[in-house]
N, C-alpha and C. Protein backbone atom coordinates (compact mmCIF):
# COMPACT_ATOMS: atom_id res chain seq x y z
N UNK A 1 -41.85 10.22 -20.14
CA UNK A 1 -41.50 11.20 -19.13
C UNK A 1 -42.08 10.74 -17.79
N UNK A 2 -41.38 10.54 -17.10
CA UNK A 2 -42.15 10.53 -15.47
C UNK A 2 -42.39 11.19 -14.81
N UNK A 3 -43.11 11.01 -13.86
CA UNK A 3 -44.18 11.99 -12.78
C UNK A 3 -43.39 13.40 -12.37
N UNK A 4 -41.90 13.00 -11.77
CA UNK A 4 -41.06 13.86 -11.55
C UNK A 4 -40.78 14.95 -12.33
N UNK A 5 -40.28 14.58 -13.51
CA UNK A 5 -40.37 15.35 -14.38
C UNK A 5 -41.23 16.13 -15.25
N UNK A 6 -42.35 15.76 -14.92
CA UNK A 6 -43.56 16.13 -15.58
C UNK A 6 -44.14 17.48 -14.06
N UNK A 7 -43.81 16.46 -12.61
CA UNK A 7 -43.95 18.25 -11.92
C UNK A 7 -43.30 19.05 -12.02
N UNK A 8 -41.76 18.85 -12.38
CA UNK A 8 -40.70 19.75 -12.74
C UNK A 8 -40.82 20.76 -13.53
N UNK A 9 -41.71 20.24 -14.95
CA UNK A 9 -41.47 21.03 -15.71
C UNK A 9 -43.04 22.05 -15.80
N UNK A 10 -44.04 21.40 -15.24
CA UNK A 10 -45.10 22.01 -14.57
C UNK A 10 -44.67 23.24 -13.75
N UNK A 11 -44.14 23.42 -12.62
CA UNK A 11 -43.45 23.97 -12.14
C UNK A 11 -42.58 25.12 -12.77
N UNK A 12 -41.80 24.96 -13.43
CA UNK A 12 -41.07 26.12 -14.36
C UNK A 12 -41.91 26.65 -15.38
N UNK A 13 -42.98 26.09 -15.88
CA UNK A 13 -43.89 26.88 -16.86
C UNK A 13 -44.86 27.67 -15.85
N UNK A 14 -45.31 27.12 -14.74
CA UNK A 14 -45.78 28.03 -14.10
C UNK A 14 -44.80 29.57 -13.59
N UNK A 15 -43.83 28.91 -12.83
CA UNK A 15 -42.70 30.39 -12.81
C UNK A 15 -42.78 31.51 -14.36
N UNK A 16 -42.78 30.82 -14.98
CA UNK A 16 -42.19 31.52 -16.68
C UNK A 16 -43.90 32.25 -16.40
N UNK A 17 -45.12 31.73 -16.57
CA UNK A 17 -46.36 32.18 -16.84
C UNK A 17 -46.30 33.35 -15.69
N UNK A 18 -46.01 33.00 -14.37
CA UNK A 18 -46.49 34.36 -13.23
C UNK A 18 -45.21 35.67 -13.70
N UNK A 19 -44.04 35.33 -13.86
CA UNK A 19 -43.21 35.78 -14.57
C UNK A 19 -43.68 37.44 -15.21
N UNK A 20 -44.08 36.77 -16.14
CA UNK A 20 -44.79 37.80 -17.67
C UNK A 20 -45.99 38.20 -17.17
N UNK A 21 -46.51 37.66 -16.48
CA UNK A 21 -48.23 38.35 -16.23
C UNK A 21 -47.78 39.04 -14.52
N UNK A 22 -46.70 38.95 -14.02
CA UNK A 22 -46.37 39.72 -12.56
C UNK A 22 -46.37 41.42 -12.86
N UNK A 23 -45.83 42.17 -14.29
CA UNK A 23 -45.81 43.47 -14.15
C UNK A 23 -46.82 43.05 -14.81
N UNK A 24 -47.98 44.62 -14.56
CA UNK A 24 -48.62 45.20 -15.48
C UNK A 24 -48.56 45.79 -17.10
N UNK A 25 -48.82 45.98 -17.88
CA UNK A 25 -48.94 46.74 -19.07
C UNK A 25 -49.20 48.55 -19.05
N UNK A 26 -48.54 48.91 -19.08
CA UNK A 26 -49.10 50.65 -18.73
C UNK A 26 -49.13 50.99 -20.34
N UNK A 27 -49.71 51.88 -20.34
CA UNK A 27 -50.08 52.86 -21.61
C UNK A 27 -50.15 54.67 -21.55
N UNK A 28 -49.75 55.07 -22.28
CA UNK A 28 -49.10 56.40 -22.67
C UNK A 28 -49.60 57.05 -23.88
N UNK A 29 -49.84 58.38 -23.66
CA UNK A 29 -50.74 59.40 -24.35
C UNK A 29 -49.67 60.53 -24.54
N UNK A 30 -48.76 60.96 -25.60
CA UNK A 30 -48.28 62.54 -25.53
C UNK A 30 -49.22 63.39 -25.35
N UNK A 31 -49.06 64.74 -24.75
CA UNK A 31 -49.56 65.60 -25.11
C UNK A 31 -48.43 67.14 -25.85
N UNK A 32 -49.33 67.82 -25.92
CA UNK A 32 -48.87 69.14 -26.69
C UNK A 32 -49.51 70.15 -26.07
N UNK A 33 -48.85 70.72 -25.08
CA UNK A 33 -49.62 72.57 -24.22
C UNK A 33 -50.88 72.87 -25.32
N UNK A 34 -51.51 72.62 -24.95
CA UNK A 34 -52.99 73.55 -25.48
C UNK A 34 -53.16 74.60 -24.78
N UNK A 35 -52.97 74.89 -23.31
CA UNK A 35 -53.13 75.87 -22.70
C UNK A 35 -51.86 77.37 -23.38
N UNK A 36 -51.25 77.04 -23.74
CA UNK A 36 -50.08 77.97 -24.45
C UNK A 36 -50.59 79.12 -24.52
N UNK A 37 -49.44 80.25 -24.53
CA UNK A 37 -49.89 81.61 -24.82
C UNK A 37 -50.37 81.39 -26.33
N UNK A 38 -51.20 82.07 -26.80
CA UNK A 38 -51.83 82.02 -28.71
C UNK A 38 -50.54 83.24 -28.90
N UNK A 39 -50.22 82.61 -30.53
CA UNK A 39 -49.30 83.83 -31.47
C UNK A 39 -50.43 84.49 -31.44
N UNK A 40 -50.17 85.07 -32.56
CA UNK A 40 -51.06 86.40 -33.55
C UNK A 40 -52.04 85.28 -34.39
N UNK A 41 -53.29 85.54 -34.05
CA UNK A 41 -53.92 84.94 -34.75
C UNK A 41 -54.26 84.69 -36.37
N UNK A 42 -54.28 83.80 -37.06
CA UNK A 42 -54.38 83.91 -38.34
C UNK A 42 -56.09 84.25 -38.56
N UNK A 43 -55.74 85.14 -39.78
CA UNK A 43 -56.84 86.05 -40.82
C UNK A 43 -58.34 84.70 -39.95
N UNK A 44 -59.25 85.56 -39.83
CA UNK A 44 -61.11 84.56 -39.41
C UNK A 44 -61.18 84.05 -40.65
N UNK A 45 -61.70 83.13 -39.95
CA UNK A 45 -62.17 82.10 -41.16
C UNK A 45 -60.97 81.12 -42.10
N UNK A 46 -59.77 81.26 -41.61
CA UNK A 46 -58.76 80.63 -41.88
C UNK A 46 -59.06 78.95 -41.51
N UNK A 47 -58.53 78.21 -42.38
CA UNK A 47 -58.52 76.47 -42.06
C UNK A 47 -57.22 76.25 -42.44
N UNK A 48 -56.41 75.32 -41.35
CA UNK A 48 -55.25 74.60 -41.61
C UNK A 48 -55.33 73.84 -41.67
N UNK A 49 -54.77 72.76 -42.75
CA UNK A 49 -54.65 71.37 -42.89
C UNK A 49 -53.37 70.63 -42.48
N UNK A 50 -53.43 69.77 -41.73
CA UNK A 50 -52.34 68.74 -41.01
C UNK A 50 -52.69 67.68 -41.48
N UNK A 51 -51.29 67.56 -41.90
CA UNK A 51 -50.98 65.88 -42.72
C UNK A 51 -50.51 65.86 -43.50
N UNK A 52 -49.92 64.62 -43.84
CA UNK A 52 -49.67 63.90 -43.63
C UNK A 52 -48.94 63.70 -42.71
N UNK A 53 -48.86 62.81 -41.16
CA UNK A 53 -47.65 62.76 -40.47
C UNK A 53 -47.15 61.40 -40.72
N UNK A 54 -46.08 61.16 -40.98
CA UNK A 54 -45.42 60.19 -41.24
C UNK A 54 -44.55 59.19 -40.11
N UNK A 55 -44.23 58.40 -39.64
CA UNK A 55 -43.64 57.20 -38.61
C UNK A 55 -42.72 56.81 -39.33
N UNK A 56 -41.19 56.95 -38.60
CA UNK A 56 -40.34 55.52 -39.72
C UNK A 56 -40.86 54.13 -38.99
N UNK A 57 -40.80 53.36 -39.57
CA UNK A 57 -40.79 51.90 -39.15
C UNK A 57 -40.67 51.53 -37.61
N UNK A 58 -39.44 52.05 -37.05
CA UNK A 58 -38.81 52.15 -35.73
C UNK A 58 -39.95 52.56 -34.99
N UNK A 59 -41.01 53.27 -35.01
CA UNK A 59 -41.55 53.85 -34.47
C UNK A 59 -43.21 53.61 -34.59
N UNK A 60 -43.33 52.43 -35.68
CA UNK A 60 -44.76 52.38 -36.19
C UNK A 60 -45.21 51.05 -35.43
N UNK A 61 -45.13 50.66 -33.73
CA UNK A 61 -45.65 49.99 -33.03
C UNK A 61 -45.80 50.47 -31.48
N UNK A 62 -46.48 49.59 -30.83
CA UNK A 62 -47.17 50.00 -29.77
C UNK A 62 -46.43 50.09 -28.85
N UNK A 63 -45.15 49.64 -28.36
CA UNK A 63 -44.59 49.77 -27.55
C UNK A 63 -43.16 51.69 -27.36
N UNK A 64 -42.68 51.81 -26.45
CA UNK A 64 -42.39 52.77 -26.33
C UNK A 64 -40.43 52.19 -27.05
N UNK A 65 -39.94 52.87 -27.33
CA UNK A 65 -38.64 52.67 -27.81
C UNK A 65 -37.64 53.35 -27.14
N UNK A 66 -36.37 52.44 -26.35
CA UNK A 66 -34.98 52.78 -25.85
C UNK A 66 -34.06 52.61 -26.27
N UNK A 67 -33.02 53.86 -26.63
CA UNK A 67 -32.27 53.50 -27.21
C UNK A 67 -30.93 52.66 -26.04
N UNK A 68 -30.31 51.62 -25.92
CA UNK A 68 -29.44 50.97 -25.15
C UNK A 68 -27.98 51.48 -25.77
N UNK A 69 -27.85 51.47 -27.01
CA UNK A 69 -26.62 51.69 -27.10
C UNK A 69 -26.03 52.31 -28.65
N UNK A 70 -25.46 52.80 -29.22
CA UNK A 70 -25.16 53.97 -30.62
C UNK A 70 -25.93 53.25 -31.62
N UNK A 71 -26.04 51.94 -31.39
CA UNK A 71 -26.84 51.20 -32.75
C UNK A 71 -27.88 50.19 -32.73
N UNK A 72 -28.04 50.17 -31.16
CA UNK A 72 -29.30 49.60 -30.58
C UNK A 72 -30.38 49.80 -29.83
N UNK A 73 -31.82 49.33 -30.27
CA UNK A 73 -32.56 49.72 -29.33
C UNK A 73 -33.69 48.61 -29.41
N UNK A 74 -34.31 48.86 -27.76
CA UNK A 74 -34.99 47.95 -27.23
C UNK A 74 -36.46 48.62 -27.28
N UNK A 75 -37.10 47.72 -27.35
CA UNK A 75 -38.57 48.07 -27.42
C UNK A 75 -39.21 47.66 -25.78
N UNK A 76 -39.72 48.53 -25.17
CA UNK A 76 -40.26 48.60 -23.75
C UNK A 76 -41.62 47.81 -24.00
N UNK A 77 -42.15 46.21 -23.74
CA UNK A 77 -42.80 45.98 -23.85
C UNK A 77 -44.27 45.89 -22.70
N UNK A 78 -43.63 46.16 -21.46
CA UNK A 78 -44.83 47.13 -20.65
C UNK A 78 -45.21 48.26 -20.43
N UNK A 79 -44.59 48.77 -21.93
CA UNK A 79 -44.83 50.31 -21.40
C UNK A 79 -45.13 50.73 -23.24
N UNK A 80 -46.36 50.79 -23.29
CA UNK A 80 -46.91 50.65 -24.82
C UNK A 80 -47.98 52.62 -25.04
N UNK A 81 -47.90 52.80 -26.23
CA UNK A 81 -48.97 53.99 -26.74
C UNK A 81 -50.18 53.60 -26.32
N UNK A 82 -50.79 54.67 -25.77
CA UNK A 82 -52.86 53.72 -25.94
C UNK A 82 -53.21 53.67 -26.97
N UNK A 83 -52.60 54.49 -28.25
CA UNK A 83 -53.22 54.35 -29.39
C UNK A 83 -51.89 54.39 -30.58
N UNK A 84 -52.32 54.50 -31.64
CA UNK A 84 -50.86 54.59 -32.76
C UNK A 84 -50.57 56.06 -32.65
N UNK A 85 -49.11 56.11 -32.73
CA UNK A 85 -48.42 57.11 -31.98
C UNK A 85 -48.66 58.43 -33.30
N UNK A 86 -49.12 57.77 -34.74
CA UNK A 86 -48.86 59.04 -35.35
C UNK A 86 -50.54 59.46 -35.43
N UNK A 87 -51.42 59.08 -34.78
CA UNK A 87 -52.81 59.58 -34.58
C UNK A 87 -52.69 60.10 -33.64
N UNK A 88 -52.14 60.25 -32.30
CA UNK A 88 -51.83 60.71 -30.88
C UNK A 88 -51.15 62.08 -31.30
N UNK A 89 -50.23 62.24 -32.13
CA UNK A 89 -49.29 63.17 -32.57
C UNK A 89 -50.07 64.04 -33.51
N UNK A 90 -50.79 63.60 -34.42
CA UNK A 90 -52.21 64.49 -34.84
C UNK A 90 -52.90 65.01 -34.27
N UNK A 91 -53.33 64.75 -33.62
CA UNK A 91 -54.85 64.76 -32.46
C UNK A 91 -53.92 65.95 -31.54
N UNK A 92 -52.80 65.92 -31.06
CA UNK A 92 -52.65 66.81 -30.09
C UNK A 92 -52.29 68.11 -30.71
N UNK A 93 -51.20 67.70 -31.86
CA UNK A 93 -50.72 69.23 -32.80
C UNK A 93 -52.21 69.88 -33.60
N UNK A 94 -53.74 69.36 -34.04
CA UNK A 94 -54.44 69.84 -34.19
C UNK A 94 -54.64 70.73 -33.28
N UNK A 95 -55.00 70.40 -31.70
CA UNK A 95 -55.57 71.17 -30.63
C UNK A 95 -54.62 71.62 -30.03
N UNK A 96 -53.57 71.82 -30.28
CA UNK A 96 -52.51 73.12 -29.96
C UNK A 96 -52.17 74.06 -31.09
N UNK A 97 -52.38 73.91 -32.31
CA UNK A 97 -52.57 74.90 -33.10
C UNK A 97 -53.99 75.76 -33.54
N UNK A 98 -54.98 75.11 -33.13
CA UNK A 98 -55.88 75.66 -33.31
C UNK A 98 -55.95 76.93 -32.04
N UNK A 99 -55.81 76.14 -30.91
CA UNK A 99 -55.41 77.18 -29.42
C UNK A 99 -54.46 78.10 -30.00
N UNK A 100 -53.22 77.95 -30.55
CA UNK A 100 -52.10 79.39 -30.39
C UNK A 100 -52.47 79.76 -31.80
N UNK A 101 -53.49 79.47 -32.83
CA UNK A 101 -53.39 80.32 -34.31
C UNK A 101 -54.97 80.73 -34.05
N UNK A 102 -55.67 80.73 -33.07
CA UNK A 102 -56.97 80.73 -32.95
C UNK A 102 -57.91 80.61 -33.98
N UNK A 103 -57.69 79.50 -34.52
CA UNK A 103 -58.61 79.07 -35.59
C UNK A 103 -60.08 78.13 -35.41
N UNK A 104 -60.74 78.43 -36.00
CA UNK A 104 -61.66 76.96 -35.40
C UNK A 104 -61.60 75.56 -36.31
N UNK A 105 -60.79 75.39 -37.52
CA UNK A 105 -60.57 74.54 -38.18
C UNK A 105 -59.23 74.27 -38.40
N UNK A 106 -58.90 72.89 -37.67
CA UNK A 106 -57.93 72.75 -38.58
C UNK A 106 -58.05 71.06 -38.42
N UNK A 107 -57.71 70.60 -39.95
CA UNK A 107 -58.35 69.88 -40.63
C UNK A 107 -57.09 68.85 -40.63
N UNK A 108 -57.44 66.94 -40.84
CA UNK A 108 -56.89 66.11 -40.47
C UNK A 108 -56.41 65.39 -42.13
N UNK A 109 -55.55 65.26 -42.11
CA UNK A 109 -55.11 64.70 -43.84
C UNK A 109 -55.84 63.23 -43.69
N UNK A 110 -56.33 62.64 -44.61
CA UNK A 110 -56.69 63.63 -45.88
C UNK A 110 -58.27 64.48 -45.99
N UNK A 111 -58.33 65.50 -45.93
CA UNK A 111 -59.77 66.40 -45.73
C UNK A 111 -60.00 66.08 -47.51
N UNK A 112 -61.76 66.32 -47.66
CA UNK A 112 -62.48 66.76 -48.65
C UNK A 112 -61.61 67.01 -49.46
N UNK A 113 -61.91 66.32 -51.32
CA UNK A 113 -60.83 67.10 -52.17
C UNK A 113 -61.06 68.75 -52.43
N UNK A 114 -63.25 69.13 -52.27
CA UNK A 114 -63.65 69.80 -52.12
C UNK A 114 -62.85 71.12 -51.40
N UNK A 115 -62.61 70.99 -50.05
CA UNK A 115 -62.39 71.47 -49.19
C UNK A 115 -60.93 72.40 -49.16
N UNK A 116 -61.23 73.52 -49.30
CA UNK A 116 -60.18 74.53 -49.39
C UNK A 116 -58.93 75.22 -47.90
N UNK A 117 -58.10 74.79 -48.09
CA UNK A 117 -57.21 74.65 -46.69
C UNK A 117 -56.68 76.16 -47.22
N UNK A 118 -56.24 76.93 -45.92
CA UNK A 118 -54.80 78.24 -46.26
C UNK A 118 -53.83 77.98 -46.19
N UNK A 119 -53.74 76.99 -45.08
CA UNK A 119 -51.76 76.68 -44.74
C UNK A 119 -52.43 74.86 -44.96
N UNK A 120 -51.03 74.48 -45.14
CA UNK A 120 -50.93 73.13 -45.04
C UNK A 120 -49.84 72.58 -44.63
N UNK A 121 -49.49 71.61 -43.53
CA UNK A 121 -48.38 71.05 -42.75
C UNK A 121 -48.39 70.01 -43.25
N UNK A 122 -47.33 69.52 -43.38
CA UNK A 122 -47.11 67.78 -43.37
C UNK A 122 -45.74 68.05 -42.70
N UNK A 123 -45.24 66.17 -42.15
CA UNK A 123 -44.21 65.85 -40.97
C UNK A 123 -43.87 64.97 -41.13
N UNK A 124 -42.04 64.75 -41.75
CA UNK A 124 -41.71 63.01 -41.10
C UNK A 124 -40.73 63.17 -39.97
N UNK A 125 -41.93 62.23 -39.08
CA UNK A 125 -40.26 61.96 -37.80
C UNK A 125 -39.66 61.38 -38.03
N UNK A 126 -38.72 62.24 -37.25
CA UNK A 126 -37.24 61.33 -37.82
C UNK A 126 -36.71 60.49 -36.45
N UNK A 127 -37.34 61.18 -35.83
CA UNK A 127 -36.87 59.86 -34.17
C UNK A 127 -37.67 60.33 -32.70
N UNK A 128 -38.08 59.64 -32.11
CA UNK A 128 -38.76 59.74 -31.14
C UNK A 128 -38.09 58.91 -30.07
N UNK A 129 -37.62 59.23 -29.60
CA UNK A 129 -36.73 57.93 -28.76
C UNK A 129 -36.51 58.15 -27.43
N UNK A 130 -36.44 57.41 -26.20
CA UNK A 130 -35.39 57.79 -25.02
C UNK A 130 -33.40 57.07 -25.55
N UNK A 131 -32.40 58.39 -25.44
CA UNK A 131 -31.37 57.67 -25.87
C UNK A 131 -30.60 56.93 -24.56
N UNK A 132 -29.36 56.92 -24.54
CA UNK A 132 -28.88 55.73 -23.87
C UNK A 132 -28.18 56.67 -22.91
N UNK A 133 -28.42 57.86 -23.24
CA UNK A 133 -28.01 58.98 -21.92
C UNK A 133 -28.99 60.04 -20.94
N UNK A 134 -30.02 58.99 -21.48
CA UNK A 134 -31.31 59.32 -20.45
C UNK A 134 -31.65 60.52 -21.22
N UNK A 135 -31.58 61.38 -22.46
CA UNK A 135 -32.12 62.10 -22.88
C UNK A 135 -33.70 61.96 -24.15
N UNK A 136 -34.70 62.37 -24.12
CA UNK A 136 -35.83 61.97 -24.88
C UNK A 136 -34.85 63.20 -26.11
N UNK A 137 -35.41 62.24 -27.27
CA UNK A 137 -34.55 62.97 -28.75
C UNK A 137 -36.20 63.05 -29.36
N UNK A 138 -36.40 63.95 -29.91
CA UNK A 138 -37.23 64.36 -31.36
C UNK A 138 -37.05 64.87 -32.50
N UNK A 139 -37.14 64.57 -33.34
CA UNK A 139 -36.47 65.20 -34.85
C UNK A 139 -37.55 64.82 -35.97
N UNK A 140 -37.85 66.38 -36.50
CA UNK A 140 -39.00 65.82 -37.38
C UNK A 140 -38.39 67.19 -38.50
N UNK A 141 -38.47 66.61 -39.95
CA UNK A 141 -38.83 67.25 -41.07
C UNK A 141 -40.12 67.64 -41.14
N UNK A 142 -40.15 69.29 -41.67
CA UNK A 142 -41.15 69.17 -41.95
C UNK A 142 -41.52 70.47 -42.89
N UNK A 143 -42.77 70.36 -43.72
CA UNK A 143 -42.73 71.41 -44.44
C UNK A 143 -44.11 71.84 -44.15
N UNK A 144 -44.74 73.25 -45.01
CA UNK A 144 -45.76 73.85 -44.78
C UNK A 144 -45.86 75.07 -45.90
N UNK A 145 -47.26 75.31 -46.18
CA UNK A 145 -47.18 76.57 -47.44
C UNK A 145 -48.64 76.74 -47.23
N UNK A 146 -48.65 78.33 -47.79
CA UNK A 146 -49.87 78.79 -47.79
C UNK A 146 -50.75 78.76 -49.24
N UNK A 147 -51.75 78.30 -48.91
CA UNK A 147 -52.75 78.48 -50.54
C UNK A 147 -51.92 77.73 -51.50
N UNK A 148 -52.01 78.15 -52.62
CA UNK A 148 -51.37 78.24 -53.62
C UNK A 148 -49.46 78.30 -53.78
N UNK A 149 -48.98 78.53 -52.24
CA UNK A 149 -47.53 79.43 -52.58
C UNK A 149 -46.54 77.34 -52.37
N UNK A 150 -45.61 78.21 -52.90
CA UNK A 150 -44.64 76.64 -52.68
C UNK A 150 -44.42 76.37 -50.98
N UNK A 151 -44.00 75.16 -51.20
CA UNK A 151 -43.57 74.51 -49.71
C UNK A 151 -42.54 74.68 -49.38
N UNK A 152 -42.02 74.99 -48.13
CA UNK A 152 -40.89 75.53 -47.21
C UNK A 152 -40.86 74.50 -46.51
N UNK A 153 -39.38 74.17 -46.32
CA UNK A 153 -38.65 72.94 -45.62
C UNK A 153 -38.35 73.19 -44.19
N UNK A 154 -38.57 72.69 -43.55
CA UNK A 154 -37.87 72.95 -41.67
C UNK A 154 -37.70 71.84 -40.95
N UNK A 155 -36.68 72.19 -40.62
CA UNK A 155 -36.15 70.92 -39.66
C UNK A 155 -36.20 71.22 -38.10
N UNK A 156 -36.96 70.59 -37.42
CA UNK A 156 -37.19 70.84 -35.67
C UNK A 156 -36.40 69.68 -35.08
N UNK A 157 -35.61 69.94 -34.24
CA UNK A 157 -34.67 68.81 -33.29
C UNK A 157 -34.94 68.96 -32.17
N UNK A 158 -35.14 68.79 -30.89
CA UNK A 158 -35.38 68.63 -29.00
C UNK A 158 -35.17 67.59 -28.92
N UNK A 159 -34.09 67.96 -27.46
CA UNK A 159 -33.91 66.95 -26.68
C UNK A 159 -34.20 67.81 -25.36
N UNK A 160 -34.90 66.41 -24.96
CA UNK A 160 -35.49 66.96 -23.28
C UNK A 160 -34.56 65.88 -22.09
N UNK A 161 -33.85 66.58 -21.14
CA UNK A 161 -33.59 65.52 -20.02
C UNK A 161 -34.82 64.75 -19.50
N UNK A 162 -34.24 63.24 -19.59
CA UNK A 162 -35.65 62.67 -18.95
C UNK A 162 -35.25 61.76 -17.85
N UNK A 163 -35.78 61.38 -16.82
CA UNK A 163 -35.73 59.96 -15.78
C UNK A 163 -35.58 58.45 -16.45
N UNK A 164 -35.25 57.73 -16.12
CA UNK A 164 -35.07 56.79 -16.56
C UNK A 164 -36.65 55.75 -16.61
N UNK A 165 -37.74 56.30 -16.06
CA UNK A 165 -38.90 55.93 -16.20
C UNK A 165 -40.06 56.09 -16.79
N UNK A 166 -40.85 55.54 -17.58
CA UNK A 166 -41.70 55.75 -18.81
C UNK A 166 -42.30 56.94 -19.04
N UNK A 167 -42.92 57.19 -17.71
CA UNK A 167 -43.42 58.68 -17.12
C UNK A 167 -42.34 59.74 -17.64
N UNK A 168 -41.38 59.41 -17.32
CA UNK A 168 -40.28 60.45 -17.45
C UNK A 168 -40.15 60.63 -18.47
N UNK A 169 -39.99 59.80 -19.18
CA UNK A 169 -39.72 59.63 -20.77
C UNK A 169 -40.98 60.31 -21.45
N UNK A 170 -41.64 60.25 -21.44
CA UNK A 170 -43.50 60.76 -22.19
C UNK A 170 -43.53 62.15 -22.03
N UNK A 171 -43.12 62.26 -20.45
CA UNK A 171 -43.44 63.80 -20.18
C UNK A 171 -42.41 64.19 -21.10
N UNK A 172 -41.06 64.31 -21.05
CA UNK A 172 -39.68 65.08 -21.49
C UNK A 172 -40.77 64.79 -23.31
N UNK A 173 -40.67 63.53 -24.00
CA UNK A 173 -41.38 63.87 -25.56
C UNK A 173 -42.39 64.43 -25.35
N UNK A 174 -43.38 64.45 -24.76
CA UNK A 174 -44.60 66.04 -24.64
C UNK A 174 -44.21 67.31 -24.43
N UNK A 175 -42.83 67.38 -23.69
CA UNK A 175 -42.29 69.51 -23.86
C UNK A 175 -41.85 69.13 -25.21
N UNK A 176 -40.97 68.47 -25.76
CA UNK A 176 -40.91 68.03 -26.95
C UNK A 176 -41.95 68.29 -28.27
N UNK A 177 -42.92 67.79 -28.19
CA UNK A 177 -43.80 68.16 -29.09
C UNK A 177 -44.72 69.48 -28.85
N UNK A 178 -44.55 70.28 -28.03
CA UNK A 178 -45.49 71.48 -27.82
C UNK A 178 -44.40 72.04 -28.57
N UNK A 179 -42.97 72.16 -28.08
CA UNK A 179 -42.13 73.14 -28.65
C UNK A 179 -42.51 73.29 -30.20
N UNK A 180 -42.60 71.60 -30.90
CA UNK A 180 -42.82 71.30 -32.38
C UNK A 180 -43.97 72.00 -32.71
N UNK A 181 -45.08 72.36 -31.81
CA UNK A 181 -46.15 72.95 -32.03
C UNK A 181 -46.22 74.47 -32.49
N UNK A 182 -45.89 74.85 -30.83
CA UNK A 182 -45.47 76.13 -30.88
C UNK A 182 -44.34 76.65 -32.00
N UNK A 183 -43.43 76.10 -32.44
CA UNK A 183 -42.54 76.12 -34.14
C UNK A 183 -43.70 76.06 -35.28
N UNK A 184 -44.35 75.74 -35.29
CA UNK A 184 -45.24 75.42 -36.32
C UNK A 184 -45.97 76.48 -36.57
N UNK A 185 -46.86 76.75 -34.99
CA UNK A 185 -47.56 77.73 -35.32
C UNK A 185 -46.82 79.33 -35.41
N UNK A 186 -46.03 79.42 -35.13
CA UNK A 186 -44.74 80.62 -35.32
C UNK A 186 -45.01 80.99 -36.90
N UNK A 187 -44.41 80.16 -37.39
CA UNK A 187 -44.32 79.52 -39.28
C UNK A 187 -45.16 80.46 -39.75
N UNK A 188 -46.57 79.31 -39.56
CA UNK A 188 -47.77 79.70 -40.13
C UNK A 188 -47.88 81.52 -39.79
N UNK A 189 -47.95 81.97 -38.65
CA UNK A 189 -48.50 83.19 -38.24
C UNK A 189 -47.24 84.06 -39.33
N UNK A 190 -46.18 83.50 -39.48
CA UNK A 190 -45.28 85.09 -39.89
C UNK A 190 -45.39 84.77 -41.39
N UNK A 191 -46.34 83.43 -41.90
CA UNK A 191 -46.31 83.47 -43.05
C UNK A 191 -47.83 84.44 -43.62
N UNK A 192 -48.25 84.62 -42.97
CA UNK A 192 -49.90 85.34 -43.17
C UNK A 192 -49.47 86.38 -43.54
């Protein structure tokens, strides 16, 4: 190879390197209204247990997911979770149900075998997405039962209009997941 070619191609690996390191990396936190009006509080001394929440595949990495087109989607690679999205999604539906069921426990799967729960939630999402019409989609199965009684099936769907920018997108899935909250804790309270 000669000199020429050797600055040439020096040259284009440098372009390619400033390239990828020119945007930043941003990172993203849902939240879930904690501030919310509280239902009817459940019975003192009540503990709810949350969990299992479940991720499909699509959804079990760090980056944020767009849908481009009915059967494709792109993964936003500067625009990532700060943490794994189904610990973020725990962490916030704990401290918005504890706020609207005014409980002081509610407990992270898997708790103590010891440890005696009243209600118990578990969740699979079924999609978390921005789609290809600028709308944020959420869809989660999910069930819940008190004590001893059998489990009840529910299906929660939202779609939030969102901007075409990450921000936009996070905020629209955070009214998104309070609604899922606020559904939840509804449940629980008219099941007491």
């Amino acid at each position: 190879m000669n000199l020429l070619s050797k600055l040439v191609l020096t040259v284009f690996a440098g372009l390619a390197l400033y390239g990828c390191a020119g945007e930043p990396i941003r990172f993203y936190l849902l939240t879930a209204e904690s501030g919310a009006e509280a239902v009817a509080p459940l019975p003192a001394g009540s503990v709810v247990g949350l969990g299992p929440i479940r991720l499909p595949a699509y959804l079990d990495r760090p980056q944020l997911v767009v849908e481009v087109g009915p059967h494709e989607y792109q993964l936003e690679e500067h625009q990532r979770w700060a943490e794994r999205l189904d610990d973020n999604i725990t962490r916030e539906l704990m401290q918005s149900l504890a706020h609207r069921l005014g409980v002081a426990q509610v407990l992270r799967f898997p708790w103590p075998q010891r440890q005696n729960v009243d209600y118990q939630v578990s969740a699979d999402l079924l999609a978390l997405h921005q789609t290809a019409a600028g709308v944020s989609r959420m869809a989660v199965q999910w069930q819940f039962k008190k004590a001893e009684q059998g489990w009840q099936g529910r299906r929660f769907e939202c779609e939030e209009q969102a901007g075409g920018d990450a921000e936009s997108i996070v905020a629209a899935q955070s009214r998104c997941l309070s609604r899922f909250a606020a559904e939840i804790a509804h449940a629980l309270a008219q099941a007491r």
